[in-house]
Protein backbone atom coordinates (compact mmCIF):
# COMPACT_ATOMS: atom_id res chain seq x y z
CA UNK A 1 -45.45 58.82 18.38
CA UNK A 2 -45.48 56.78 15.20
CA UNK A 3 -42.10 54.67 15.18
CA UNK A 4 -41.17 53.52 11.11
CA UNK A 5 -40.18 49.48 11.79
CA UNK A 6 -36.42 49.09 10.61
CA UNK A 7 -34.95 46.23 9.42
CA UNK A 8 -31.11 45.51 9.50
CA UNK A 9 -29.04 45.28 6.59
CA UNK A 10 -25.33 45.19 5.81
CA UNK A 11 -23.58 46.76 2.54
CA UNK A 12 -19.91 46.71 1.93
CA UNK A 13 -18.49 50.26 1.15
CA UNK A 14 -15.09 50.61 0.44
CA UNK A 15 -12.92 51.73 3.46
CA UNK A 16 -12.15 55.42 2.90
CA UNK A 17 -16.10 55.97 2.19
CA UNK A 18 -16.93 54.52 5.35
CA UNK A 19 -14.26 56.93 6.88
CA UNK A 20 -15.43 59.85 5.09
CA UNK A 21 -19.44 58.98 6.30
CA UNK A 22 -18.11 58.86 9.75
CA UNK A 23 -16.19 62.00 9.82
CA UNK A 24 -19.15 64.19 8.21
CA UNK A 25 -21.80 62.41 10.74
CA UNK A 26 -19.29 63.41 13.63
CA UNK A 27 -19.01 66.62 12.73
CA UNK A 28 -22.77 66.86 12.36
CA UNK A 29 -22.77 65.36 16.25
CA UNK A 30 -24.89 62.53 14.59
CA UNK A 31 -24.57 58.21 14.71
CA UNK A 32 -23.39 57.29 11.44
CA UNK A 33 -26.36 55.24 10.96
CA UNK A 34 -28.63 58.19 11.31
CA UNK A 35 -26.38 60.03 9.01
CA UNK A 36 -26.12 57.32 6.24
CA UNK A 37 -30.44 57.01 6.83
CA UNK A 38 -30.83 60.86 6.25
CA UNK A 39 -28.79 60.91 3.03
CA UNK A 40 -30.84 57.82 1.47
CA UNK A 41 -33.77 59.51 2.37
CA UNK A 42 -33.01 62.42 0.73
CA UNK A 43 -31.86 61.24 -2.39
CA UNK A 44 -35.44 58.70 -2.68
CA UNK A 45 -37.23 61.53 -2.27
CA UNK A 46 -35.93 63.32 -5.20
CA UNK A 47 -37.19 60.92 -7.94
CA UNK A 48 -39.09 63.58 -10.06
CA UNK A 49 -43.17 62.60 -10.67
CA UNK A 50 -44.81 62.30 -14.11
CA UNK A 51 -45.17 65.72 -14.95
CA UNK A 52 -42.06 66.95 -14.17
CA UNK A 53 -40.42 63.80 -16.39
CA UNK A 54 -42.57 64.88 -19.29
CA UNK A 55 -41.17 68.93 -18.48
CA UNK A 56 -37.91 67.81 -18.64
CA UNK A 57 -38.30 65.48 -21.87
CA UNK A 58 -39.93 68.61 -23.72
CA UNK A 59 -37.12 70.66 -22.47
CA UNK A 60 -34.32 68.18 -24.07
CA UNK A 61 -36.30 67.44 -27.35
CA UNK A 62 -35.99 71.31 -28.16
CA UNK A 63 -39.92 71.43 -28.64
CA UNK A 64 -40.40 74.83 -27.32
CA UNK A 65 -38.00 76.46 -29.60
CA UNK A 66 -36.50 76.46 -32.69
CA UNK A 67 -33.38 75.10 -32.01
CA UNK A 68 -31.77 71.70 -32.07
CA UNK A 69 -32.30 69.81 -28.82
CA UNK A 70 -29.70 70.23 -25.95
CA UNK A 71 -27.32 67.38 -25.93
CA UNK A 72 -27.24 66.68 -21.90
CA UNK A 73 -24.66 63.95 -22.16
CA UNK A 74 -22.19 66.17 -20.10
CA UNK A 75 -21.72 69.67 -19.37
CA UNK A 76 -19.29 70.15 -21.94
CA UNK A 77 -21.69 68.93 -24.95
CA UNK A 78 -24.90 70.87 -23.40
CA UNK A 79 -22.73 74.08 -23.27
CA UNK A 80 -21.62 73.67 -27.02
CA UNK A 81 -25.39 72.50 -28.16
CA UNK A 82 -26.02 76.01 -26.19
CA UNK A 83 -23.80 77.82 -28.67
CA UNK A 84 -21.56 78.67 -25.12
């Protein structure tokens, strides 16, 4: 069984957050510190790689059609720079 070392470390959340994380890892019958591990993980593993970053920049610049690029700021400005 390989076992990942840990190291401790505190944060300070504000209150209701903390409340919030422990309610959700309850009702997942989980520790909150294997529920608060699980969502970091998660969300590190999402970082999109080179080729997708390049996908995505083609995409916004409009490159693969004639129109003006999309304006991603929110989703109010992309739906008008969609013509929505």
């Amino acid at each position: 069984m390989d076992l990942a070392i840990k190291k401790n470390q505190s944060f300070r959340l504000p209150v209701e957050l903390l409340e919030s994380l422990k309610r959700i890892a309850k009702g997942q019958n989980r520790s909150l510190n294997n529920y608060v591990e699980t969502v970091l993980l998660e969300a590190a593993a999402h970082e999109p790689n080179k080729v997708t970053l390049s996908a995505m920049k083609e995409v916004e610049s409009g490159a693969l059609r004639n129109e003006p690029a999309l304006d991603l700021t929110s989703i109010e400005t992309m739906e008008k720079s969609m013509g929505l």
